[in-house]
PDB file of N, CA and C in Angstrom:
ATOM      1  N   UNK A   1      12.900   2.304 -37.080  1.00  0.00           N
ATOM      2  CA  UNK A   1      12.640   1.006 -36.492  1.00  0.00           C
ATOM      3  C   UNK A   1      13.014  -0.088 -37.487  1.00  0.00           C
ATOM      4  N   UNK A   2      13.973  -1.246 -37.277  1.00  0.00           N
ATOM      5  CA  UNK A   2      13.812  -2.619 -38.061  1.00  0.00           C
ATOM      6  C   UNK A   2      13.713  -3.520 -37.149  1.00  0.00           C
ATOM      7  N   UNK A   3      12.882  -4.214 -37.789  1.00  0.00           N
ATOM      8  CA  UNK A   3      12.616  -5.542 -37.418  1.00  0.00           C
ATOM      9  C   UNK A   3      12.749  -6.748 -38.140  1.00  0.00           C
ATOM     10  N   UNK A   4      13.101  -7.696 -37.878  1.00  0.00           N
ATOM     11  CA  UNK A   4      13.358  -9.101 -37.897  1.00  0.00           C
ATOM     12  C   UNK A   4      12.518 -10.343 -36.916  1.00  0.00           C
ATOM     13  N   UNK A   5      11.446 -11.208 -37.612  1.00  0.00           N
ATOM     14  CA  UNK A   5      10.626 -11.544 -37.021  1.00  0.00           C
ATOM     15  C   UNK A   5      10.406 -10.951 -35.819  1.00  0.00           C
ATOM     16  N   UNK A   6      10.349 -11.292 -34.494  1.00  0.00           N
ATOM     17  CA  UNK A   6       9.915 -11.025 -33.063  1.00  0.00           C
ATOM     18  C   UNK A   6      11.053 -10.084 -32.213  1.00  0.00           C
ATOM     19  N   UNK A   7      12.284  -9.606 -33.335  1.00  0.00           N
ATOM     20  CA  UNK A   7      13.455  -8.801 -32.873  1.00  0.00           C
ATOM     21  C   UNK A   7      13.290  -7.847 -33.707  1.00  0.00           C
ATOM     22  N   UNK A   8      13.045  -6.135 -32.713  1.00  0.00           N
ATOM     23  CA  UNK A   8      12.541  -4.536 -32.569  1.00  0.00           C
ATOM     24  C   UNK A   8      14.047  -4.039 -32.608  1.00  0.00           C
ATOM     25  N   UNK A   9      14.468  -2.795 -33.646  1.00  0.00           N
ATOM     26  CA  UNK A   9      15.215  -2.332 -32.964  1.00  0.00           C
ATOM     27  C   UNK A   9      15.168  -0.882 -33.349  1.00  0.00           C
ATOM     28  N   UNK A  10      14.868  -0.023 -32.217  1.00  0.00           N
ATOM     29  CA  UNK A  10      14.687   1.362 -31.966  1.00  0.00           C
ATOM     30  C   UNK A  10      16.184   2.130 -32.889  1.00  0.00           C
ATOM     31  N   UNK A  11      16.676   2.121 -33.677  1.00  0.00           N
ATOM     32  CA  UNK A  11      17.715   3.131 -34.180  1.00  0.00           C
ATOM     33  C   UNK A  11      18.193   4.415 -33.204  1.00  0.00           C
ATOM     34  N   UNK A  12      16.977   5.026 -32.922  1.00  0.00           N
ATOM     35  CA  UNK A  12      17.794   6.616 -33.019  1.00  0.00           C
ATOM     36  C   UNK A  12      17.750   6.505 -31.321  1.00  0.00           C
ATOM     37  N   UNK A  13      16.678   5.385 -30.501  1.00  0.00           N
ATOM     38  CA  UNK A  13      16.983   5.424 -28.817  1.00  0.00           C
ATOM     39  C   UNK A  13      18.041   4.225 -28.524  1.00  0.00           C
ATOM     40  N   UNK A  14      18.659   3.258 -29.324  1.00  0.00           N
ATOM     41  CA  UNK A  14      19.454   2.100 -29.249  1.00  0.00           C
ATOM     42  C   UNK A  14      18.752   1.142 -28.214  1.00  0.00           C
ATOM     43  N   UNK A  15      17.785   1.156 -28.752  1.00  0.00           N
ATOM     44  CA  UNK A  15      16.962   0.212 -27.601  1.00  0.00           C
ATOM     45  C   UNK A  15      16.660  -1.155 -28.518  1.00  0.00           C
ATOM     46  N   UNK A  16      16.573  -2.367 -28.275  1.00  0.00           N
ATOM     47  CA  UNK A  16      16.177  -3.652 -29.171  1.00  0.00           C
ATOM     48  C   UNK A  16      15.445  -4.300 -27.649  1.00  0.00           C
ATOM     49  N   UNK A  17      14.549  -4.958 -28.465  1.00  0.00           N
ATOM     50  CA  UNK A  17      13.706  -5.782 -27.678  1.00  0.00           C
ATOM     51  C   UNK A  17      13.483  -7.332 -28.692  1.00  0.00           C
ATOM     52  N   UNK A  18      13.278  -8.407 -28.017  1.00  0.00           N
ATOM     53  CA  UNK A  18      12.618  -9.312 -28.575  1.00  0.00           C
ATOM     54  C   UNK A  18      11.708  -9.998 -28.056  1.00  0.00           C
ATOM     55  N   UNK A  19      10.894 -10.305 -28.625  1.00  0.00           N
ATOM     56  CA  UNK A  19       9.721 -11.196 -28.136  1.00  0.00           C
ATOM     57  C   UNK A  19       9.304 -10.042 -26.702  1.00  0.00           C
ATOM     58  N   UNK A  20       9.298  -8.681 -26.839  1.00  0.00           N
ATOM     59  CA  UNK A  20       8.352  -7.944 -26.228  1.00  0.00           C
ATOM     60  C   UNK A  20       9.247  -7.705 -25.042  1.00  0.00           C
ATOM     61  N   UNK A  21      10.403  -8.141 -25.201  1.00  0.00           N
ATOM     62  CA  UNK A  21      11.604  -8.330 -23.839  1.00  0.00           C
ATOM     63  C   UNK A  21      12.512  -7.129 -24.262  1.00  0.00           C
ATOM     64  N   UNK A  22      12.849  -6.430 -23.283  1.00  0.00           N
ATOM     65  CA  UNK A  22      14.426  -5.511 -23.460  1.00  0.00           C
ATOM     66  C   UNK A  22      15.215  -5.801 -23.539  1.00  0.00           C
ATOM     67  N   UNK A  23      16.662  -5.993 -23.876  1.00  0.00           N
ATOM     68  CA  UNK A  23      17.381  -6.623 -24.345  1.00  0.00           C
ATOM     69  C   UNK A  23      18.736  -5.579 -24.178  1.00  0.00           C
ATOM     70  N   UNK A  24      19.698  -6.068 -23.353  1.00  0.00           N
ATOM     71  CA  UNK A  24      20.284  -5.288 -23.046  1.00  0.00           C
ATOM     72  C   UNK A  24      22.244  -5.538 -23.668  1.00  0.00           C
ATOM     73  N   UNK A  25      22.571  -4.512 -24.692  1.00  0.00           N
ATOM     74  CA  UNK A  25      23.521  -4.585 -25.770  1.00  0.00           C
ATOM     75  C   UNK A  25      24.161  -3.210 -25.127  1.00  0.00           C
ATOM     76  N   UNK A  26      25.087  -3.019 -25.715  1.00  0.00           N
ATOM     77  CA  UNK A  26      25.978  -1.782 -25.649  1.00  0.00           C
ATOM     78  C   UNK A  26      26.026  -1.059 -27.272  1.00  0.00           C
ATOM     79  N   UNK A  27      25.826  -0.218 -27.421  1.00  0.00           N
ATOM     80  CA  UNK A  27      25.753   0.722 -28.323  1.00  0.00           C
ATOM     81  C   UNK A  27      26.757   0.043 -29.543  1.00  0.00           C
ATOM     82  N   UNK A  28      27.970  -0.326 -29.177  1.00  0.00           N
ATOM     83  CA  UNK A  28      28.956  -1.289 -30.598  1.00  0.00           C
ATOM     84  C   UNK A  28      28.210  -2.263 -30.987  1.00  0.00           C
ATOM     85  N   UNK A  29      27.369  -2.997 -30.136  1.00  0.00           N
ATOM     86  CA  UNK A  29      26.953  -4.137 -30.742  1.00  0.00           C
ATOM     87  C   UNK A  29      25.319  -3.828 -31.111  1.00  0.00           C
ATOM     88  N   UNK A  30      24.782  -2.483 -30.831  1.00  0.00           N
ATOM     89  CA  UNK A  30      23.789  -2.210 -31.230  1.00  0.00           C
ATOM     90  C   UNK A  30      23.850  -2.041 -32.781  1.00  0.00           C
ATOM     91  N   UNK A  31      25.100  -0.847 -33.187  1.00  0.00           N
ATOM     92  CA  UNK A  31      25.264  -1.013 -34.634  1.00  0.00           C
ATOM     93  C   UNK A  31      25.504  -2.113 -35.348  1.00  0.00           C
ATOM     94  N   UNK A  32      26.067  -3.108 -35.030  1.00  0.00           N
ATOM     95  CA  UNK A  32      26.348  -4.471 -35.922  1.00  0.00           C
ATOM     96  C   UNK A  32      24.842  -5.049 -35.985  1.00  0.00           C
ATOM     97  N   UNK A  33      23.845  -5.553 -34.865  1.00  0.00           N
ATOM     98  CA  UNK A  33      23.045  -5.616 -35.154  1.00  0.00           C
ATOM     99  C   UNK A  33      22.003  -5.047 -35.788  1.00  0.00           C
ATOM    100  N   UNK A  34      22.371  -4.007 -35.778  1.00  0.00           N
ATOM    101  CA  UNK A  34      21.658  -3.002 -37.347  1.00  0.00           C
ATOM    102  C   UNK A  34      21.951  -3.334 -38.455  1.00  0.00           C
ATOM    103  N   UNK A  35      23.218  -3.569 -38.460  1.00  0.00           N
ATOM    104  CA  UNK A  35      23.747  -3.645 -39.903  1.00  0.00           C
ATOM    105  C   UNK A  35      23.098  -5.000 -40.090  1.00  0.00           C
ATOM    106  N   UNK A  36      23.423  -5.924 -39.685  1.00  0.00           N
ATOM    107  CA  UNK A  36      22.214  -7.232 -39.464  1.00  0.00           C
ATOM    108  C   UNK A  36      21.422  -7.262 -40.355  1.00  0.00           C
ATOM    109  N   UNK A  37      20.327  -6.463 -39.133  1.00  0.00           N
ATOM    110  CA  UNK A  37      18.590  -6.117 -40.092  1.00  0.00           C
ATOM    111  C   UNK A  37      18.409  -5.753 -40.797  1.00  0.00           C
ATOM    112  N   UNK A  38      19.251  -4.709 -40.773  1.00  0.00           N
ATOM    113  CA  UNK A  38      19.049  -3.929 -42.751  1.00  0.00           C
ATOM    114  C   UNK A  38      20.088  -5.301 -43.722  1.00  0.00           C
ATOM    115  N   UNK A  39      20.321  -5.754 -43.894  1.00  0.00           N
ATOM    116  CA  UNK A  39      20.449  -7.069 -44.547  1.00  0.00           C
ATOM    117  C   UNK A  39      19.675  -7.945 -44.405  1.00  0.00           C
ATOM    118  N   UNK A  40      19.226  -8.053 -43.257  1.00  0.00           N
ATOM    119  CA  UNK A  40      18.458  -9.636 -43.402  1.00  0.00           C
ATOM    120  C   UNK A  40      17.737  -9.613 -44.574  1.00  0.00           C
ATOM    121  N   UNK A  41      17.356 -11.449 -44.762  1.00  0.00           N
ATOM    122  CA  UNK A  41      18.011 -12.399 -44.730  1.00  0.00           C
ATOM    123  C   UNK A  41      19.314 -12.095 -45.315  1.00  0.00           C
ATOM    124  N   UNK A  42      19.581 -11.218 -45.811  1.00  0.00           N
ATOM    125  CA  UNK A  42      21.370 -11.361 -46.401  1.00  0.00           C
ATOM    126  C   UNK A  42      22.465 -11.716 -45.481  1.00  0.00           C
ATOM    127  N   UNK A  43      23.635 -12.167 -45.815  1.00  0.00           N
ATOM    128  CA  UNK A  43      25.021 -12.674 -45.441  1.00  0.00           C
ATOM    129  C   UNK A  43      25.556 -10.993 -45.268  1.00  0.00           C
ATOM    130  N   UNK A  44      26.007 -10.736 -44.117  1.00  0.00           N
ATOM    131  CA  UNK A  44      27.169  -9.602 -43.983  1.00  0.00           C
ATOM    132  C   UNK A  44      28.359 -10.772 -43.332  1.00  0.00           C
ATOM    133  N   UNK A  45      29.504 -10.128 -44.073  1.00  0.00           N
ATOM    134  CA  UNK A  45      30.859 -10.685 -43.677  1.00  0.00           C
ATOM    135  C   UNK A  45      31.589 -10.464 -42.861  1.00  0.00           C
ATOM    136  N   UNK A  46      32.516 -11.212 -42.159  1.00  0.00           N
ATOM    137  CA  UNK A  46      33.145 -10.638 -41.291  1.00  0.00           C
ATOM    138  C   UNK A  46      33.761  -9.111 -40.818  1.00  0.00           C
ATOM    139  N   UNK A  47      34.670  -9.383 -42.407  1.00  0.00           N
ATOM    140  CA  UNK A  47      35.356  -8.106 -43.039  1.00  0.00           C
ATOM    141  C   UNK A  47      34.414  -6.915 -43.363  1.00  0.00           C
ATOM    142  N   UNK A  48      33.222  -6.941 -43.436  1.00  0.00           N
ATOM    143  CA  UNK A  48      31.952  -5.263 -43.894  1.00  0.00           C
ATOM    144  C   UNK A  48      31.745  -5.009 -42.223  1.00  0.00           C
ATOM    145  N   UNK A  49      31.698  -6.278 -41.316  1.00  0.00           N
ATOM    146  CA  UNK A  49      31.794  -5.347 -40.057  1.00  0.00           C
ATOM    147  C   UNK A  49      32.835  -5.084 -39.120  1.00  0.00           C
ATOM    148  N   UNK A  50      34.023  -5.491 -39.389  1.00  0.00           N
ATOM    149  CA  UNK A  50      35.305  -5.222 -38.857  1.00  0.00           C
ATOM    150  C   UNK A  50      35.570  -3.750 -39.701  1.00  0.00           C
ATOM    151  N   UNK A  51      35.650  -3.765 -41.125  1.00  0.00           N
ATOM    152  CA  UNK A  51      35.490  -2.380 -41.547  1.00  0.00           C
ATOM    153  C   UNK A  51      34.441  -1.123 -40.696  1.00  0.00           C
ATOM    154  N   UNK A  52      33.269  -1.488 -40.524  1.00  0.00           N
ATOM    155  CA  UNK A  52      32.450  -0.714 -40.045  1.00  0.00           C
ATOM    156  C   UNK A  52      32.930  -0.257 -38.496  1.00  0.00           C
ATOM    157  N   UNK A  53      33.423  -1.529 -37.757  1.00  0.00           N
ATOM    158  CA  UNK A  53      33.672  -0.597 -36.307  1.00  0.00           C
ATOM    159  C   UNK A  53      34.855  -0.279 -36.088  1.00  0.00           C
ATOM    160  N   UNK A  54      35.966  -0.584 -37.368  1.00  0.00           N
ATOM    161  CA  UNK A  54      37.786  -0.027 -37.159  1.00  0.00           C
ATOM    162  C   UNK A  54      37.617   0.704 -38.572  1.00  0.00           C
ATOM    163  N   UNK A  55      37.121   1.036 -39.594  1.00  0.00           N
ATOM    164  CA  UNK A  55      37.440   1.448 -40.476  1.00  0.00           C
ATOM    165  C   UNK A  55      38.417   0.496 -41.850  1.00  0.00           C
ATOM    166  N   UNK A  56      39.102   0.796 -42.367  1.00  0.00           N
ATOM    167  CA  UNK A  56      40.048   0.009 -43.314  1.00  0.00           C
ATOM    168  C   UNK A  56      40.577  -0.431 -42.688  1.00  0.00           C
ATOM    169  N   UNK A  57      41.329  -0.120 -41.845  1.00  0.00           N
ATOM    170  CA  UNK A  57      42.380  -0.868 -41.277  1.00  0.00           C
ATOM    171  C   UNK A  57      41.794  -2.138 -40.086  1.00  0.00           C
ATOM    172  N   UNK A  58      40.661  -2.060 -40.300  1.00  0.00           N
ATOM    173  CA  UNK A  58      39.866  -3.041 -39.550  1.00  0.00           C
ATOM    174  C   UNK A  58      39.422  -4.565 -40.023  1.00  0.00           C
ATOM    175  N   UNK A  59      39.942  -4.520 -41.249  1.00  0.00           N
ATOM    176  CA  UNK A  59      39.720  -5.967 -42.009  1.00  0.00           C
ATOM    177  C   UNK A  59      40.768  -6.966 -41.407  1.00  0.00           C
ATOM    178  N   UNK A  60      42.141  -6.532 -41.040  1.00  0.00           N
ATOM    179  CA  UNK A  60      42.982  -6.880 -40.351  1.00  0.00           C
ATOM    180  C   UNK A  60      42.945  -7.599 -39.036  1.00  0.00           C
ATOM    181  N   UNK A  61      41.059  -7.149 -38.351  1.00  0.00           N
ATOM    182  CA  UNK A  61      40.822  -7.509 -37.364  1.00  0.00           C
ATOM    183  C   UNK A  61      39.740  -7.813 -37.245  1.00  0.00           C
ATOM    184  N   UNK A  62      39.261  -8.764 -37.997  1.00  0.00           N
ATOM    185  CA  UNK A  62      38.160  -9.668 -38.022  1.00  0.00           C
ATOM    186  C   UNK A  62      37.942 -10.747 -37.297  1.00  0.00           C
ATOM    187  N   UNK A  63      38.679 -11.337 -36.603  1.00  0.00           N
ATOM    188  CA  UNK A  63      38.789 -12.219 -35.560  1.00  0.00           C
ATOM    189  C   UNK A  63      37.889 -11.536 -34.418  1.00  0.00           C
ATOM    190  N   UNK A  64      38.212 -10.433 -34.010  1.00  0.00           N
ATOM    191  CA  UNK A  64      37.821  -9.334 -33.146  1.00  0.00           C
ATOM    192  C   UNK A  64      36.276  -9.530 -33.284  1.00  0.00           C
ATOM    193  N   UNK A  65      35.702  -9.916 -34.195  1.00  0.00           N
ATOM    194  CA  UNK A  65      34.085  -9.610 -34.786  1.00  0.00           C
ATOM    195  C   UNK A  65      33.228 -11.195 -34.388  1.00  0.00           C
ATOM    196  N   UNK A  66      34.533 -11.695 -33.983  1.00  0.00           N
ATOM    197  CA  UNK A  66      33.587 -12.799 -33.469  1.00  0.00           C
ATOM    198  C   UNK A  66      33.044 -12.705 -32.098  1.00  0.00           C
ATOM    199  N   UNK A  67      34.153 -12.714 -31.420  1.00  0.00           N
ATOM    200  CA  UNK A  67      33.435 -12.072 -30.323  1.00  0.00           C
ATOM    201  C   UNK A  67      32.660 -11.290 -30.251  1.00  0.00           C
ATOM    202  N   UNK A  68      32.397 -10.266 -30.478  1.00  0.00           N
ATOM    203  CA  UNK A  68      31.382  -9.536 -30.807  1.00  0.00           C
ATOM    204  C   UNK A  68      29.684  -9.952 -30.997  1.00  0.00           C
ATOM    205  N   UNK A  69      30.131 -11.109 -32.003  1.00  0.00           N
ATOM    206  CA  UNK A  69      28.758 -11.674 -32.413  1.00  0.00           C
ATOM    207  C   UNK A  69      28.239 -12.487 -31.440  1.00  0.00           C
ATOM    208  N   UNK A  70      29.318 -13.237 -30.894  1.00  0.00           N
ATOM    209  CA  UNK A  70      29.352 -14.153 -29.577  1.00  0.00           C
ATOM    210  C   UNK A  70      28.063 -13.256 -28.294  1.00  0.00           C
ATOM    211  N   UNK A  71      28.742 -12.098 -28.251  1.00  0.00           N
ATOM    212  CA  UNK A  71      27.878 -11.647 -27.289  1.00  0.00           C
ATOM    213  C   UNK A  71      26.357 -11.216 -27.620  1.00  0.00           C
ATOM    214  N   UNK A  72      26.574 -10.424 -29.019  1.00  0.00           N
ATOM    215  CA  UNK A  72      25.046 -10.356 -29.574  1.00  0.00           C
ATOM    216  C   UNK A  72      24.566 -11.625 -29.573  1.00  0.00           C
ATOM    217  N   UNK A  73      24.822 -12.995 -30.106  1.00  0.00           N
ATOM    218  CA  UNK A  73      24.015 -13.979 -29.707  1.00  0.00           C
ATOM    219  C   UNK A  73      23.704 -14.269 -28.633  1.00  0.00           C
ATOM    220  N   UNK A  74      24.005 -14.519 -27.638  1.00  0.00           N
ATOM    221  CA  UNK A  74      24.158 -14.250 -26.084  1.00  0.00           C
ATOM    222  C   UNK A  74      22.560 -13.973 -25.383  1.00  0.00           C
ATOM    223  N   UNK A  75      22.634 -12.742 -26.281  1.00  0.00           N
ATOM    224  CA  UNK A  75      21.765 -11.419 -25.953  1.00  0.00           C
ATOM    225  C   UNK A  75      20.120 -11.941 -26.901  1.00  0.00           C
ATOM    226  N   UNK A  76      21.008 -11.915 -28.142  1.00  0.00           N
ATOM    227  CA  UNK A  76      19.351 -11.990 -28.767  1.00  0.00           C
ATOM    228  C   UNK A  76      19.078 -13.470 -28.932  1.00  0.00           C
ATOM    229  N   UNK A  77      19.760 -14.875 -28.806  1.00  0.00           N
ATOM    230  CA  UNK A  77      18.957 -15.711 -29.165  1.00  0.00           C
ATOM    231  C   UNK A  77      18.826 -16.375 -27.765  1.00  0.00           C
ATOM    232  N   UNK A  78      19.538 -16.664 -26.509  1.00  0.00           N
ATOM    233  CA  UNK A  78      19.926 -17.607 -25.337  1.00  0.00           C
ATOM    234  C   UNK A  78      18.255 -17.289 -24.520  1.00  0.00           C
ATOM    235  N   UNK A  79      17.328 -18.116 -24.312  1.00  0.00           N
ATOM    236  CA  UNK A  79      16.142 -17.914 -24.064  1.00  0.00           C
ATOM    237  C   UNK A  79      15.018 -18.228 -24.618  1.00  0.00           C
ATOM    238  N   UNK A  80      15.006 -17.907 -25.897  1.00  0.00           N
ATOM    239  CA  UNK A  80      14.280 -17.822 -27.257  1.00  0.00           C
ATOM    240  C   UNK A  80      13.816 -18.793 -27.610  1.00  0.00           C
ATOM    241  N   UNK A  81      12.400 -19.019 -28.377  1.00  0.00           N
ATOM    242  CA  UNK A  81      11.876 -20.614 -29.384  1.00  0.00           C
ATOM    243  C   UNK A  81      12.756 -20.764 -29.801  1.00  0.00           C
ATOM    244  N   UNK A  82      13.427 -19.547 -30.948  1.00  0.00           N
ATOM    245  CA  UNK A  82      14.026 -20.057 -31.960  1.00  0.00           C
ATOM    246  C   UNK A  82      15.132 -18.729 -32.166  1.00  0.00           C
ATOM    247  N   UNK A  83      16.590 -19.757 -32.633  1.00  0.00           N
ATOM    248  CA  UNK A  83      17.634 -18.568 -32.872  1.00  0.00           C
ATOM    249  C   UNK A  83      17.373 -17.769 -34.097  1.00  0.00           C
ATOM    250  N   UNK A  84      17.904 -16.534 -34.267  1.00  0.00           N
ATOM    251  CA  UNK A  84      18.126 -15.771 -35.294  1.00  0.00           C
ATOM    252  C   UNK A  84      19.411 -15.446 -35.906  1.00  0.00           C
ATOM    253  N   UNK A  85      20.637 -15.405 -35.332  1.00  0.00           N
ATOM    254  CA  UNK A  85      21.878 -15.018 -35.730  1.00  0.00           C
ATOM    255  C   UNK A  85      22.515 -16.637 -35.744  1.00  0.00           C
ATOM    256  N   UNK A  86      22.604 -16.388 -37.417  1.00  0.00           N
ATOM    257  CA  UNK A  86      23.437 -17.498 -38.141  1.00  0.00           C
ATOM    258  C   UNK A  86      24.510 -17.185 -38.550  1.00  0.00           C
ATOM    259  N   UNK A  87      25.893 -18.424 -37.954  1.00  0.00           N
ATOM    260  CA  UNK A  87      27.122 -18.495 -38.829  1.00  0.00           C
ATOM    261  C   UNK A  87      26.811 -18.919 -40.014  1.00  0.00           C
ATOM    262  N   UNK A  88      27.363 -18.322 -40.745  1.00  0.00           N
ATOM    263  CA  UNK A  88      27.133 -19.345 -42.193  1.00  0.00           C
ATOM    264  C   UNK A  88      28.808 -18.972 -42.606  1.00  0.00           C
ATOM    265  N   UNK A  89      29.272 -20.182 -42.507  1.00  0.00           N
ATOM    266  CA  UNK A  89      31.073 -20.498 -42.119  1.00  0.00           C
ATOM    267  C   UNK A  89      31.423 -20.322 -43.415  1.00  0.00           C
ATOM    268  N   UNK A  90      32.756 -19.326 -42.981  1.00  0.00           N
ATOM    269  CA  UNK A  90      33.690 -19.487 -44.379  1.00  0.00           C
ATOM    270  C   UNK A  90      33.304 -17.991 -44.750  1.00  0.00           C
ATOM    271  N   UNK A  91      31.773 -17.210 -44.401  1.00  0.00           N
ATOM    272  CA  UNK A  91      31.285 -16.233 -45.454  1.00  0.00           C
ATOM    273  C   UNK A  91      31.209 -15.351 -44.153  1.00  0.00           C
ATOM    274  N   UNK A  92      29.936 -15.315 -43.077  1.00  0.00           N
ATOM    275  CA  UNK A  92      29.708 -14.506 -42.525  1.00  0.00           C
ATOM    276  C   UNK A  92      28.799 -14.507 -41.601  1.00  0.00           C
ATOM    277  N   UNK A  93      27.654 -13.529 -41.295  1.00  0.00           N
ATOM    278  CA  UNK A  93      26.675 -14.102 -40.389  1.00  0.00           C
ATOM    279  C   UNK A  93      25.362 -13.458 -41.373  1.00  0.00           C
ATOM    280  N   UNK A  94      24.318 -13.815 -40.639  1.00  0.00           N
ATOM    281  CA  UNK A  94      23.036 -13.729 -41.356  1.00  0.00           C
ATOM    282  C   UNK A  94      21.577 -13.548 -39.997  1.00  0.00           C
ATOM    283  N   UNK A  95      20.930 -13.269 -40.111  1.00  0.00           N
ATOM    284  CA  UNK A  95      20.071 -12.328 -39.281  1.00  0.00           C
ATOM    285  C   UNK A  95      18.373 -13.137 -39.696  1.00  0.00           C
ATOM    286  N   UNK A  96      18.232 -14.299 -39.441  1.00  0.00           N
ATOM    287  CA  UNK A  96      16.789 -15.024 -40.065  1.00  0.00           C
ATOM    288  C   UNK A  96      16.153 -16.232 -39.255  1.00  0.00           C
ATOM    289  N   UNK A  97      14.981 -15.883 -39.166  1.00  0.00           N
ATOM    290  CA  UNK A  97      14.752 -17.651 -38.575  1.00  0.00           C
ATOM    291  C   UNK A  97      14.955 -18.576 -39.180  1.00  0.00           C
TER     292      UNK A  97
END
C-alpha cells in the first residue's frame, strides 16, 4: 500500500482510491503513479518515466509522458479540495499537496 495524503494505492490489486473514492486508471498509468508515491514529495522526471514504460530507448519519447500525466491528473486531482500532481517545469512532476 502507498499513500499520499487522502490518495491509497493498492500495488499488488492496482486499485487507487482517493478521498475514500475509486478511481479508475489503467494499469500504465497505475505504475507511473506508483512511481509517484514512492518519491513523493520528490521530483521524478520526465525521462525516469519514459525510461520506465519504453525502456532506454524511451527517453526519446518523453513527450509521450505528458499525456500520460494529463490523464492521471484527470483522474486523481479533477473533483478534489486540493490537487496533488505537480508540474514543476523544465524538471518533472511531483506527487504533494
Amino acid at each position: 500500500m502507498l499513500v499520499v495524503e487522502d490518495l491509497v494505492l493498492d500495488t499488488s490489486k492496482y486499485r487507487a482510491m482517493r478521498a475514500q473514492r475509486p478511481l479508475k486508471l489503467n494499469p500504465t498509468n497505475i505504475d507511473i503513479l506508483a512511481l509517484l508515491m514512492l518519491r513523493s514529495p520528490g521530483i521524478v522526471s520526465k525521462e525516469e518515466i519514459a525510461e520506465m514504460l519504453w525502456g532506454e530507448l524511451g527517453v526519446n519519447k518523453s513527450s509521450g509522458v505528458g499525456t500520460r500525466v494529463h490523464q492521471i491528473r484527470k483522474v486523481v486531482d479533477d473533483g478534489f479540495a486540493f490537487p496533488l500532481l505537480h508540474t514543476v517545469y523544465g524538471v518533472g512532476y511531483q506527487l504533494r499537496k
